[in-house]
PDBML (XML) file of the C-alpha atoms, coordinates in Angstrom:
<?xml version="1.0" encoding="UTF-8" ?>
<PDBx:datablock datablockName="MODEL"
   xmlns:PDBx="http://pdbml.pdb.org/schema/pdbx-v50.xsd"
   xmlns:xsi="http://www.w3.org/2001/XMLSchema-instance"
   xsi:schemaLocation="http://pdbml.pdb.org/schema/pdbx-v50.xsd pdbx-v50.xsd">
   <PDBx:atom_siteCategory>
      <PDBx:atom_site id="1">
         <PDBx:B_iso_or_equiv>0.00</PDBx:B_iso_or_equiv>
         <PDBx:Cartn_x>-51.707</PDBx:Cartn_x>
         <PDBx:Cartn_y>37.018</PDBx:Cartn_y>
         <PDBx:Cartn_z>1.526</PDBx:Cartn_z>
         <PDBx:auth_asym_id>A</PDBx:auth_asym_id>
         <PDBx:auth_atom_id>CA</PDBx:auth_atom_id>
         <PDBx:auth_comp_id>UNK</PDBx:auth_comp_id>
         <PDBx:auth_seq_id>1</PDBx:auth_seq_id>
         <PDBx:group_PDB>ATOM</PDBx:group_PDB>
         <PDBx:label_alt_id xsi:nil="true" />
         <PDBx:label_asym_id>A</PDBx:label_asym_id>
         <PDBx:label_atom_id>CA</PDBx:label_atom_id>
         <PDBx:label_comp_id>UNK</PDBx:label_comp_id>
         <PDBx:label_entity_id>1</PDBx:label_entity_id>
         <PDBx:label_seq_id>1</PDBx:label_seq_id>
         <PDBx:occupancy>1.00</PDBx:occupancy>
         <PDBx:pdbx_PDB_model_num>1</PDBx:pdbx_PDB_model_num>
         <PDBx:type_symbol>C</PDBx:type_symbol>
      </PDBx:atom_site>
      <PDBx:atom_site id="2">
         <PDBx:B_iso_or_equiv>0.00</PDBx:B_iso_or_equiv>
         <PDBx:Cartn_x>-48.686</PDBx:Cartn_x>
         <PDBx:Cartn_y>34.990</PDBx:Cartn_y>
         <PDBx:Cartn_z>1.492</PDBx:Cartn_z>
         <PDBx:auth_asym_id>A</PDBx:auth_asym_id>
         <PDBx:auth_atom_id>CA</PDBx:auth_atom_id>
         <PDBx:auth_comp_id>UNK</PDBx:auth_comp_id>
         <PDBx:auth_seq_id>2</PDBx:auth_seq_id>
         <PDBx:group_PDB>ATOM</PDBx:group_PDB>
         <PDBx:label_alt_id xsi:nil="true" />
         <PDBx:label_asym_id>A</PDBx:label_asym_id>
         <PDBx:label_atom_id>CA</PDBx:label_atom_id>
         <PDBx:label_comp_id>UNK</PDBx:label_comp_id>
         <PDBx:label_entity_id>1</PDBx:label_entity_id>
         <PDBx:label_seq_id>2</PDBx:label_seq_id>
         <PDBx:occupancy>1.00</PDBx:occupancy>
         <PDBx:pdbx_PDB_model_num>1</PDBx:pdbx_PDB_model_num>
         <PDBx:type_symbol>C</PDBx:type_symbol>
      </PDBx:atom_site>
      <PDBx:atom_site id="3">
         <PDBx:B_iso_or_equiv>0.00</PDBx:B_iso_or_equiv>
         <PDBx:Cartn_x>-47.550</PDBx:Cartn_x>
         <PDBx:Cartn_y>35.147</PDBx:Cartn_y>
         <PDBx:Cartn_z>5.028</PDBx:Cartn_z>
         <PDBx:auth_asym_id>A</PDBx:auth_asym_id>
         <PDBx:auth_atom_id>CA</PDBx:auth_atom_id>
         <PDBx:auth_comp_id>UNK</PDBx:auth_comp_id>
         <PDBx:auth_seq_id>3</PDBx:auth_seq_id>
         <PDBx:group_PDB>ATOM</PDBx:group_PDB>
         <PDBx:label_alt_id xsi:nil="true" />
         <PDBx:label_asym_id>A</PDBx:label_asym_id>
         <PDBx:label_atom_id>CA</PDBx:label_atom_id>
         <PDBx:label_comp_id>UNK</PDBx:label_comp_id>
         <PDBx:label_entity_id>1</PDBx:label_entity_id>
         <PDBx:label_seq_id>3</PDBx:label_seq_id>
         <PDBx:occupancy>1.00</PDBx:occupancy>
         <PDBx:pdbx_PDB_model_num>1</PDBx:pdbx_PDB_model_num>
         <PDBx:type_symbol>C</PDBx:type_symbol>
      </PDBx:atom_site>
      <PDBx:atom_site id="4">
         <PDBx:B_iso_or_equiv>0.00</PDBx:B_iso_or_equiv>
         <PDBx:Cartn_x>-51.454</PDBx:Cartn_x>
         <PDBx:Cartn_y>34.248</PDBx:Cartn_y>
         <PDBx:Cartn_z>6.136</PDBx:Cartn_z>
         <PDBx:auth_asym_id>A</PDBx:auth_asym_id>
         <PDBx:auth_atom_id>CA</PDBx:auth_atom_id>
         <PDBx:auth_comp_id>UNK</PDBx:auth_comp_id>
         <PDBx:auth_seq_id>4</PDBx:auth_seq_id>
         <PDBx:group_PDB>ATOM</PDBx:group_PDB>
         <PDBx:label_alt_id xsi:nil="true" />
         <PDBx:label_asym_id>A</PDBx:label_asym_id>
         <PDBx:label_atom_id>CA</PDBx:label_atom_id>
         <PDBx:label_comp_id>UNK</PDBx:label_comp_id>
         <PDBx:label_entity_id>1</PDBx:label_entity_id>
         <PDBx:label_seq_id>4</PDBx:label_seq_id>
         <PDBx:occupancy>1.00</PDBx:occupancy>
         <PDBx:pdbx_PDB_model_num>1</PDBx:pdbx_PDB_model_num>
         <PDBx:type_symbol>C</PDBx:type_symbol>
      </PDBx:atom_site>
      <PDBx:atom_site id="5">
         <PDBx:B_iso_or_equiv>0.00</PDBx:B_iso_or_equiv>
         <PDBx:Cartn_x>-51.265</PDBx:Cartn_x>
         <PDBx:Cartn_y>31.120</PDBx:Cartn_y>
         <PDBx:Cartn_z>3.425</PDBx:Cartn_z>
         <PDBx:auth_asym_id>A</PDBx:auth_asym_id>
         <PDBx:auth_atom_id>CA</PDBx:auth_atom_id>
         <PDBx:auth_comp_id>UNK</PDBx:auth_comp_id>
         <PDBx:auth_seq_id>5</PDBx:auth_seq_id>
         <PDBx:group_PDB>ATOM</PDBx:group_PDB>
         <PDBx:label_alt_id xsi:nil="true" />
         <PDBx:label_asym_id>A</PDBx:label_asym_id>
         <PDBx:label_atom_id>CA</PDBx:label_atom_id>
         <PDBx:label_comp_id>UNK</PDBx:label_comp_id>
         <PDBx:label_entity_id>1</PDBx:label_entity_id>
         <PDBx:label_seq_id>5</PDBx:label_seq_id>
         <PDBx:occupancy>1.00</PDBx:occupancy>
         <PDBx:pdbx_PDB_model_num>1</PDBx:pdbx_PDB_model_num>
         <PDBx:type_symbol>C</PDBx:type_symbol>
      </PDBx:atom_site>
      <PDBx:atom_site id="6">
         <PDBx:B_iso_or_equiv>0.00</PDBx:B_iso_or_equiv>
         <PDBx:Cartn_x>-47.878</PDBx:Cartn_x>
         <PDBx:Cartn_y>30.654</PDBx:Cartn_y>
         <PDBx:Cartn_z>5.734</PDBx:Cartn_z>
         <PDBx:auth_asym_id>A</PDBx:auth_asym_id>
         <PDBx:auth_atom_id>CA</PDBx:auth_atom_id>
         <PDBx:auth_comp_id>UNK</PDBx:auth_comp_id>
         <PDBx:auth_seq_id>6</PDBx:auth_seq_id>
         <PDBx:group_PDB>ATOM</PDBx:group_PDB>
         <PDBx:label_alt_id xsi:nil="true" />
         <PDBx:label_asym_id>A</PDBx:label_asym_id>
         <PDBx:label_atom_id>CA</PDBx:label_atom_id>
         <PDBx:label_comp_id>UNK</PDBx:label_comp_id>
         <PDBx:label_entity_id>1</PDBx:label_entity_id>
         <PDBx:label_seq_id>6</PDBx:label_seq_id>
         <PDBx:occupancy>1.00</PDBx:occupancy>
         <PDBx:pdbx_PDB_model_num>1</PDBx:pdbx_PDB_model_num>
         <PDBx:type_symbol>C</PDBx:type_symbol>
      </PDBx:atom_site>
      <PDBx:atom_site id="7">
         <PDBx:B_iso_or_equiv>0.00</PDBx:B_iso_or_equiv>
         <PDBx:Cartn_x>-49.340</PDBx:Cartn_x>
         <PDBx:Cartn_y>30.461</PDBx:Cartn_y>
         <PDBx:Cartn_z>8.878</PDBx:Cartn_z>
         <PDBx:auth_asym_id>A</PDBx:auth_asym_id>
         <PDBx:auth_atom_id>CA</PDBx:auth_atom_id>
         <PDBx:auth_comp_id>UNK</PDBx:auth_comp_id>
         <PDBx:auth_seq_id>7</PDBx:auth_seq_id>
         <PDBx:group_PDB>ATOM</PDBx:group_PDB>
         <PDBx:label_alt_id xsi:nil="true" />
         <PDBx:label_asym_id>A</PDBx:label_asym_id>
         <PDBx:label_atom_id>CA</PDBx:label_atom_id>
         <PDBx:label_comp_id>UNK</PDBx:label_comp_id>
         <PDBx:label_entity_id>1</PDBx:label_entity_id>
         <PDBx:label_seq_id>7</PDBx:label_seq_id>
         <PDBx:occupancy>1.00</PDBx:occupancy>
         <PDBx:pdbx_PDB_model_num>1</PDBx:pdbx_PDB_model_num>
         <PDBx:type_symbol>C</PDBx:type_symbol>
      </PDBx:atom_site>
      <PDBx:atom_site id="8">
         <PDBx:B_iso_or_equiv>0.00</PDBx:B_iso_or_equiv>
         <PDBx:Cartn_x>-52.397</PDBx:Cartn_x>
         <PDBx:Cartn_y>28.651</PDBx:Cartn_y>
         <PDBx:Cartn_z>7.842</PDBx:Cartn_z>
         <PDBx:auth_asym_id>A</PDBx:auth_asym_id>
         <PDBx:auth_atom_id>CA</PDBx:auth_atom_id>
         <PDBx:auth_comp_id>UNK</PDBx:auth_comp_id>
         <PDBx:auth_seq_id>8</PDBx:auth_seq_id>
         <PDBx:group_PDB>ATOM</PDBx:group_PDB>
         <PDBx:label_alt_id xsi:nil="true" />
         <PDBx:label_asym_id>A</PDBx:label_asym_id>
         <PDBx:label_atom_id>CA</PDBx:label_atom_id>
         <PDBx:label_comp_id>UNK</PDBx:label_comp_id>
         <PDBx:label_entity_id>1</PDBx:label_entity_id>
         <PDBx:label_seq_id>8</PDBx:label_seq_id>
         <PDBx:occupancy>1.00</PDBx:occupancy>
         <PDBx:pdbx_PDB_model_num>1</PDBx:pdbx_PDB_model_num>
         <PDBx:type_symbol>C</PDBx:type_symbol>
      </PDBx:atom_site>
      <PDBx:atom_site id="9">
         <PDBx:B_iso_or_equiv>0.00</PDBx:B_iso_or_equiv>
         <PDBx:Cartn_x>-49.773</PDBx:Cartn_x>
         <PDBx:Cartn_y>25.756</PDBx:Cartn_y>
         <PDBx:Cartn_z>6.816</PDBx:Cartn_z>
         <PDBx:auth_asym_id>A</PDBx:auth_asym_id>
         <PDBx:auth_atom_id>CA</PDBx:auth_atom_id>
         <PDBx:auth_comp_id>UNK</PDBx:auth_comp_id>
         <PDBx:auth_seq_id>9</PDBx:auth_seq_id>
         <PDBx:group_PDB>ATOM</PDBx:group_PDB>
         <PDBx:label_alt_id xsi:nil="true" />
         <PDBx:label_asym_id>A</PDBx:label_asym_id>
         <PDBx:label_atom_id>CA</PDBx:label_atom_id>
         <PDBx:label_comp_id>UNK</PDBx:label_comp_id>
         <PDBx:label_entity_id>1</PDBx:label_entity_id>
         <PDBx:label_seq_id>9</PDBx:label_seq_id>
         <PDBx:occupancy>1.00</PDBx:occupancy>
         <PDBx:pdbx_PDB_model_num>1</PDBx:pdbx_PDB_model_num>
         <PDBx:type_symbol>C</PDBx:type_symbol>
      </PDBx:atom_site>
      <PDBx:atom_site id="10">
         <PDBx:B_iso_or_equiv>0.00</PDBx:B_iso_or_equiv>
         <PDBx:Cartn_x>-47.197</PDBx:Cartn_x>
         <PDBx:Cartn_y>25.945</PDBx:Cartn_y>
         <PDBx:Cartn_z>8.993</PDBx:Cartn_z>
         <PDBx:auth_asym_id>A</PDBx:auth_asym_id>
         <PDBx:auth_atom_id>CA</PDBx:auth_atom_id>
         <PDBx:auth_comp_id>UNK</PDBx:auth_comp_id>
         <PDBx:auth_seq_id>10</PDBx:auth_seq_id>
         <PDBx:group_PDB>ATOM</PDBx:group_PDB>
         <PDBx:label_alt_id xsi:nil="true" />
         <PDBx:label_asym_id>A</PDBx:label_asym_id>
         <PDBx:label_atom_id>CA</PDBx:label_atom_id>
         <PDBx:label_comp_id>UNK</PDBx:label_comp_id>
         <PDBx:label_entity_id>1</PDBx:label_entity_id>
         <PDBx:label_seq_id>10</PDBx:label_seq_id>
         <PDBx:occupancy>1.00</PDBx:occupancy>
         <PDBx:pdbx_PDB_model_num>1</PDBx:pdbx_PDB_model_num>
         <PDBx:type_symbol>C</PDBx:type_symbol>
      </PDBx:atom_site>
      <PDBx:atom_site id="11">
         <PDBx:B_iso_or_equiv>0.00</PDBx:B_iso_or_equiv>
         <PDBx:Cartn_x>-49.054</PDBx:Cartn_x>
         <PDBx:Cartn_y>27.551</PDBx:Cartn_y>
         <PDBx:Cartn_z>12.476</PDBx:Cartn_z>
         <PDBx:auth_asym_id>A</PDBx:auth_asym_id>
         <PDBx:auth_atom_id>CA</PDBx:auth_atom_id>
         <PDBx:auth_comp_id>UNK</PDBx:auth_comp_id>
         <PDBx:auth_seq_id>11</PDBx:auth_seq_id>
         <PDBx:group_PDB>ATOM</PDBx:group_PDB>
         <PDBx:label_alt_id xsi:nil="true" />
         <PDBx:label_asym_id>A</PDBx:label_asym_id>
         <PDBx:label_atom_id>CA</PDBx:label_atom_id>
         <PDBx:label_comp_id>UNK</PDBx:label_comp_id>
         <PDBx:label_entity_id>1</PDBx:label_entity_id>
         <PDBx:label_seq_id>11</PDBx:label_seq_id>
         <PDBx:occupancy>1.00</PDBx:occupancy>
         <PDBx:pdbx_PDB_model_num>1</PDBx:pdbx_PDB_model_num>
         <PDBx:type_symbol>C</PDBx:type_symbol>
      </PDBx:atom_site>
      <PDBx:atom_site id="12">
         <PDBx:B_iso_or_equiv>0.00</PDBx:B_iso_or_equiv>
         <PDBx:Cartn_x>-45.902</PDBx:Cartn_x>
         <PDBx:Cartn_y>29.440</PDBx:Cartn_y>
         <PDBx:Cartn_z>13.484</PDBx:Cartn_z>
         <PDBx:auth_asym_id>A</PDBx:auth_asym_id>
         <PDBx:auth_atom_id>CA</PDBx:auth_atom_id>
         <PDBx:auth_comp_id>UNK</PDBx:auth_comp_id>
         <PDBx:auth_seq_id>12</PDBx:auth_seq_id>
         <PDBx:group_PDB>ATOM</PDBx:group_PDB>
         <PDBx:label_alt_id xsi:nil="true" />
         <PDBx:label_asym_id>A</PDBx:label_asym_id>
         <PDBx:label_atom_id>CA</PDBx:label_atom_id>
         <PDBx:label_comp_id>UNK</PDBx:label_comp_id>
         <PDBx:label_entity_id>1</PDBx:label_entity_id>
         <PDBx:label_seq_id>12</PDBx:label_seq_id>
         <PDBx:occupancy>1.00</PDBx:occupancy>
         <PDBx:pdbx_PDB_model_num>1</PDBx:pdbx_PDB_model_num>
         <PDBx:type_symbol>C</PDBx:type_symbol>
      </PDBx:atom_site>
      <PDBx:atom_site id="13">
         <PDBx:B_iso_or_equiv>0.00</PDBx:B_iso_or_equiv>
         <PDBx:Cartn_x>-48.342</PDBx:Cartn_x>
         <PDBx:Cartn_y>31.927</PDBx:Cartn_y>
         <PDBx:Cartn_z>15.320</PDBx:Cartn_z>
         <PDBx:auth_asym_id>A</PDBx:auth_asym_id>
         <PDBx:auth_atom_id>CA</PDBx:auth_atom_id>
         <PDBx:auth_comp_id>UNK</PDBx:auth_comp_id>
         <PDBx:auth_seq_id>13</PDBx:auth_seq_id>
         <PDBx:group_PDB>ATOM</PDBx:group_PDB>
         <PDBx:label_alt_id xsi:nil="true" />
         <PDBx:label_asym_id>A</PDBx:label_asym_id>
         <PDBx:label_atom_id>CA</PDBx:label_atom_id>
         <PDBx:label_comp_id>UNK</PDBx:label_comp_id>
         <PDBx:label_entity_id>1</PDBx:label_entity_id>
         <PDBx:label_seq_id>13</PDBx:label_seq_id>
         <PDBx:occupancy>1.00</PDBx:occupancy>
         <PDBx:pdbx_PDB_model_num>1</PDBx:pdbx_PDB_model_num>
         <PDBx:type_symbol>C</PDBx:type_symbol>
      </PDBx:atom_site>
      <PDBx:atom_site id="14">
         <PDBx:B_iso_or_equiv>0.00</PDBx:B_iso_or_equiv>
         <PDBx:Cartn_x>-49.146</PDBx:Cartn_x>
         <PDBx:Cartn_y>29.891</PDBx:Cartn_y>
         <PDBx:Cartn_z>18.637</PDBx:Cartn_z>
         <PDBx:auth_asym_id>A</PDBx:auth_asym_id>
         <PDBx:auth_atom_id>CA</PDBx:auth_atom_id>
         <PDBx:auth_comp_id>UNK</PDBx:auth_comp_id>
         <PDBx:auth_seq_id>14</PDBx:auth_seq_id>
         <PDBx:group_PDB>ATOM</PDBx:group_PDB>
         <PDBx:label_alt_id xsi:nil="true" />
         <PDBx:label_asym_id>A</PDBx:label_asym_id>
         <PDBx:label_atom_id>CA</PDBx:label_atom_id>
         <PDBx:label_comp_id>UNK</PDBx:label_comp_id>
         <PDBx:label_entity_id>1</PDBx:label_entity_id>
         <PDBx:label_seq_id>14</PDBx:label_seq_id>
         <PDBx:occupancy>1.00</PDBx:occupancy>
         <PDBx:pdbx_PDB_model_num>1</PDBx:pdbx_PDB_model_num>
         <PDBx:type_symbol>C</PDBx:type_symbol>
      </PDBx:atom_site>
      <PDBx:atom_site id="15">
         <PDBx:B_iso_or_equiv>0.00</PDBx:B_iso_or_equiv>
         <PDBx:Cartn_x>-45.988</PDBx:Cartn_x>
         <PDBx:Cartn_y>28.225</PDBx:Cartn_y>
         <PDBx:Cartn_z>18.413</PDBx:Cartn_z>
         <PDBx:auth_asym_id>A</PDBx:auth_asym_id>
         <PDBx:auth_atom_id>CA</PDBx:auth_atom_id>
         <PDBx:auth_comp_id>UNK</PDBx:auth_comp_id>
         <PDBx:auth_seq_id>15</PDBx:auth_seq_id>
         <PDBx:group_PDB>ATOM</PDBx:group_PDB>
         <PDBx:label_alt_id xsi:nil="true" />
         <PDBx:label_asym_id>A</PDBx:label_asym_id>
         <PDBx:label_atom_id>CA</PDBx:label_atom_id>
         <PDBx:label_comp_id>UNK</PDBx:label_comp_id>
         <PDBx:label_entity_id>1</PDBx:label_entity_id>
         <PDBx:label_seq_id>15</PDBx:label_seq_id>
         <PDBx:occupancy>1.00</PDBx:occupancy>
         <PDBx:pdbx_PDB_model_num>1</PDBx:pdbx_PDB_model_num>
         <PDBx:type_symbol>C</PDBx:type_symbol>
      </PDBx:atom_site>
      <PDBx:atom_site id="16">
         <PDBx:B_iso_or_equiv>0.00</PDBx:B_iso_or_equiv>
         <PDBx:Cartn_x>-43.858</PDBx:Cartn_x>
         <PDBx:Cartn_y>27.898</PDBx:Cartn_y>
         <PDBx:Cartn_z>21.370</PDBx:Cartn_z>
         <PDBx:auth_asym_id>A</PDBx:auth_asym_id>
         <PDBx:auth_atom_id>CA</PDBx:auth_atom_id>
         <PDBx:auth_comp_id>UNK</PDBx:auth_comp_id>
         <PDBx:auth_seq_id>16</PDBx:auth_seq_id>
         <PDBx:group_PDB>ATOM</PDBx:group_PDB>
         <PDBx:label_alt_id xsi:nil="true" />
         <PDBx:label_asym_id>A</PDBx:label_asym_id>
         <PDBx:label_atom_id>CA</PDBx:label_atom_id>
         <PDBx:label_comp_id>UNK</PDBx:label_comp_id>
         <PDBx:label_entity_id>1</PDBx:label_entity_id>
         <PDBx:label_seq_id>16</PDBx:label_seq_id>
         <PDBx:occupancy>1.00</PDBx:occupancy>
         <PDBx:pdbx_PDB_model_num>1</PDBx:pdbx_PDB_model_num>
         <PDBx:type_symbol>C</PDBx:type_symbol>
      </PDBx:atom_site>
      <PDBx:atom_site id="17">
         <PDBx:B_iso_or_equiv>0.00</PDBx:B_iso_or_equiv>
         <PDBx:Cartn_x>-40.489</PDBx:Cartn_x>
         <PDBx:Cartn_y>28.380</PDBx:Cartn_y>
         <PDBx:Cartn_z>20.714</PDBx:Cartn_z>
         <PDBx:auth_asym_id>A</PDBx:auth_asym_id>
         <PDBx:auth_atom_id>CA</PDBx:auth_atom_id>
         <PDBx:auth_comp_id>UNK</PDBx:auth_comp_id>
         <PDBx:auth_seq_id>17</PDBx:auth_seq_id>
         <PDBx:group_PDB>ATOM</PDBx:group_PDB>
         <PDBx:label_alt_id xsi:nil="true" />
         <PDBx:label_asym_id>A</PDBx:label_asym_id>
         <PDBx:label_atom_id>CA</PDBx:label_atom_id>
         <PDBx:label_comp_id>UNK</PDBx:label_comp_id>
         <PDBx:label_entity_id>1</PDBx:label_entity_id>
         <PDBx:label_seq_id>17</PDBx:label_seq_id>
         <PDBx:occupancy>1.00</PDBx:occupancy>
         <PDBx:pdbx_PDB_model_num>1</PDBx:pdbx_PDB_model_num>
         <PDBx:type_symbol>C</PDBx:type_symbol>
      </PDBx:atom_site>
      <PDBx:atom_site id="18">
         <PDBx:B_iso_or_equiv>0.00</PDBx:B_iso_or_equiv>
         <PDBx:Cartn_x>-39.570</PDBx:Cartn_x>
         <PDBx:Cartn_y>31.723</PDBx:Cartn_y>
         <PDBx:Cartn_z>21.599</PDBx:Cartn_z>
         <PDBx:auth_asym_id>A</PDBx:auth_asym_id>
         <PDBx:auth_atom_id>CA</PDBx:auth_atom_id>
         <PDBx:auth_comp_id>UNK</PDBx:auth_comp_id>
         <PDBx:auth_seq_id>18</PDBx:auth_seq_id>
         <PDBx:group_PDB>ATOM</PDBx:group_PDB>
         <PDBx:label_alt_id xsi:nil="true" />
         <PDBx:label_asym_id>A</PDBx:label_asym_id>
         <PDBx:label_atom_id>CA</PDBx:label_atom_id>
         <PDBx:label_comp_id>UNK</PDBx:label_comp_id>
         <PDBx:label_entity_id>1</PDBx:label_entity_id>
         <PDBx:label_seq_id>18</PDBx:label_seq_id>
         <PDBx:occupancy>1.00</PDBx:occupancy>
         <PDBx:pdbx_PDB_model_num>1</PDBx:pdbx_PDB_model_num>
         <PDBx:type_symbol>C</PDBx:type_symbol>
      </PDBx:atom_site>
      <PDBx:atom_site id="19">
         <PDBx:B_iso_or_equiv>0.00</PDBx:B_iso_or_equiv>
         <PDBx:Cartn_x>-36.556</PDBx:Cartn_x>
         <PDBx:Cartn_y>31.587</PDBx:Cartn_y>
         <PDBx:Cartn_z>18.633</PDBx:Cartn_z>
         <PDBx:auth_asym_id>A</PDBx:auth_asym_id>
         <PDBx:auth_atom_id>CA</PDBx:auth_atom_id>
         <PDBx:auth_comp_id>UNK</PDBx:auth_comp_id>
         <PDBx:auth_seq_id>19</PDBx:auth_seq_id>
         <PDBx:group_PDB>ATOM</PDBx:group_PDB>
         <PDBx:label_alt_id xsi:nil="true" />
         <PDBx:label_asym_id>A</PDBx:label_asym_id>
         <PDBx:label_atom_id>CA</PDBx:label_atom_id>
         <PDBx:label_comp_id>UNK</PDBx:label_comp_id>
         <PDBx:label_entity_id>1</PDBx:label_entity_id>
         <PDBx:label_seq_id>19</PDBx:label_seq_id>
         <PDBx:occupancy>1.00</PDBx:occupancy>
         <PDBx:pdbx_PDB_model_num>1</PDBx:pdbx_PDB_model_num>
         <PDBx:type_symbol>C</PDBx:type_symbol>
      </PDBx:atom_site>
      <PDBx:atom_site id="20">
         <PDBx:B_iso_or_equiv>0.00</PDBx:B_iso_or_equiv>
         <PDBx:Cartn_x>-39.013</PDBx:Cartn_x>
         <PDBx:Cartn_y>30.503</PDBx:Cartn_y>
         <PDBx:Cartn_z>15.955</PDBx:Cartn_z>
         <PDBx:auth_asym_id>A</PDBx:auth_asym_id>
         <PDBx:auth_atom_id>CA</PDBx:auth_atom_id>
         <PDBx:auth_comp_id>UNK</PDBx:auth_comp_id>
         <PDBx:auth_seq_id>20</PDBx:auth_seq_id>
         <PDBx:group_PDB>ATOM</PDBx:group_PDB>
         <PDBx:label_alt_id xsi:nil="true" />
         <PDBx:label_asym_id>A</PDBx:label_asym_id>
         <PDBx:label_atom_id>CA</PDBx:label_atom_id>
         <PDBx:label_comp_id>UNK</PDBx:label_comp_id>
         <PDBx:label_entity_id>1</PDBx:label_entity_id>
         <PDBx:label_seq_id>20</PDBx:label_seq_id>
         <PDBx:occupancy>1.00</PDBx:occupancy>
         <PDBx:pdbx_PDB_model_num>1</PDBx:pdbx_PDB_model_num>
         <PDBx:type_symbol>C</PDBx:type_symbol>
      </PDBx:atom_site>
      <PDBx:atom_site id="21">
         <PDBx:B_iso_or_equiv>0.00</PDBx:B_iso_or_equiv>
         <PDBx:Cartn_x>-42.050</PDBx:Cartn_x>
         <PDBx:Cartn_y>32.948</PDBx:Cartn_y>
         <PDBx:Cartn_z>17.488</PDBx:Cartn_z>
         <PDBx:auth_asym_id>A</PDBx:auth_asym_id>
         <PDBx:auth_atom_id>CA</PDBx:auth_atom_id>
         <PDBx:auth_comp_id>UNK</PDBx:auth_comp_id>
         <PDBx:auth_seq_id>21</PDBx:auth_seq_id>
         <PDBx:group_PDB>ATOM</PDBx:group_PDB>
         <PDBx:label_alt_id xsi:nil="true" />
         <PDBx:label_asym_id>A</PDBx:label_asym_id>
         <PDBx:label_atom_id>CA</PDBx:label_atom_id>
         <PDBx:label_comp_id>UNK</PDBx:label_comp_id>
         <PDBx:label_entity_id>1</PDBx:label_entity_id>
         <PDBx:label_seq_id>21</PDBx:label_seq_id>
         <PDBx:occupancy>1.00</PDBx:occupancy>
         <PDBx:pdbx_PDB_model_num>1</PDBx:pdbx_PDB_model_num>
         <PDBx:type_symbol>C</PDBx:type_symbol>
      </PDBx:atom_site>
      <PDBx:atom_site id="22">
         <PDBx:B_iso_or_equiv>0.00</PDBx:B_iso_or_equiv>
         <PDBx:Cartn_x>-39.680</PDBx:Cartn_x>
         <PDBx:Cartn_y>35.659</PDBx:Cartn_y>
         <PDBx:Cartn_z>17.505</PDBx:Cartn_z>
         <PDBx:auth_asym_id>A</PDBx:auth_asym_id>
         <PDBx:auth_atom_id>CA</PDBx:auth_atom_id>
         <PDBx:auth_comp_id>UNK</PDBx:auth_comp_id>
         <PDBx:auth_seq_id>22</PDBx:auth_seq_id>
         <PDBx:group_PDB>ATOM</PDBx:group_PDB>
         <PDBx:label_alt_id xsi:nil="true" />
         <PDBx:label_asym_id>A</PDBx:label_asym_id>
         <PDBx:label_atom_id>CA</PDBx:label_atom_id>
         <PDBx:label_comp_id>UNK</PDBx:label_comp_id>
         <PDBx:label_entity_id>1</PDBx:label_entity_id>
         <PDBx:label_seq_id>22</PDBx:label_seq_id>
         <PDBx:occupancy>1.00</PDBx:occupancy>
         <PDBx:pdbx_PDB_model_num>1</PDBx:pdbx_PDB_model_num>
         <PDBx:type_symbol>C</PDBx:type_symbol>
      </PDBx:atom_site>
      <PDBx:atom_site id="23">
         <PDBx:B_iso_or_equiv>0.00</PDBx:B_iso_or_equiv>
         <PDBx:Cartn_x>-38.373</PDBx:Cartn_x>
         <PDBx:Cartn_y>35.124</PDBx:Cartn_y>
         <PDBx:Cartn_z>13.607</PDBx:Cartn_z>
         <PDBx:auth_asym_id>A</PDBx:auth_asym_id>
         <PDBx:auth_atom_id>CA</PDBx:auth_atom_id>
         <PDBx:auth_comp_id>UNK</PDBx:auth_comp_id>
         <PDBx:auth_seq_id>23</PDBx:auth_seq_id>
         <PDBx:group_PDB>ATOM</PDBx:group_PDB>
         <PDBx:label_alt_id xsi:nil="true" />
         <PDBx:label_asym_id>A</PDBx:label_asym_id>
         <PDBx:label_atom_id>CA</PDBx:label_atom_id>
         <PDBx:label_comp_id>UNK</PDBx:label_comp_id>
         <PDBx:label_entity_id>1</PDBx:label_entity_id>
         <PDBx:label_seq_id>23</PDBx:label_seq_id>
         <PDBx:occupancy>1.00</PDBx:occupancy>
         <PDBx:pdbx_PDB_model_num>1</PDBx:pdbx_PDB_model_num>
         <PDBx:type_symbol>C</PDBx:type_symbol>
      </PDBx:atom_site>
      <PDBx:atom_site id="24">
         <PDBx:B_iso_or_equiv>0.00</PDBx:B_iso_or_equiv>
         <PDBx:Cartn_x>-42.015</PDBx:Cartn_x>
         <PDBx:Cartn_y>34.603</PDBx:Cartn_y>
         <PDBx:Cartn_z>12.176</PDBx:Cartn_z>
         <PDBx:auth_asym_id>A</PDBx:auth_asym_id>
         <PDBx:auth_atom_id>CA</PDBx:auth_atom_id>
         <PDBx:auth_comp_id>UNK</PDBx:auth_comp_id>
         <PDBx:auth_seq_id>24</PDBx:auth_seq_id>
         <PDBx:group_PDB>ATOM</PDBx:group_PDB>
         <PDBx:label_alt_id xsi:nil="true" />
         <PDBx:label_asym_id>A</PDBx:label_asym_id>
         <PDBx:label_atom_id>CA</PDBx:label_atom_id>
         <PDBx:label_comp_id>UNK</PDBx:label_comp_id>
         <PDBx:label_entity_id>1</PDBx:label_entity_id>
         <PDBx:label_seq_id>24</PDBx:label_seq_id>
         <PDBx:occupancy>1.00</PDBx:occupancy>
         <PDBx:pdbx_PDB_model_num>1</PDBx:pdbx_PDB_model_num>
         <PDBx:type_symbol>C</PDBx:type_symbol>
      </PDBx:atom_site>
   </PDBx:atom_siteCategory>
</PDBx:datablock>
């Protein structure tokens, strides 16, 4: 629950950075 309240906020999944992509 907290790490889809995460992404909801923050959007890391479709992000484009491959170093951020690959730490979320």
């Amino acid at each position: 629950s907290l790490l889809a309240k995460m992404d909801e906020l923050y959007h890391f999944t479709p992000i484009r950075n491959a170093d951020i992509r690959f730490r979320w």
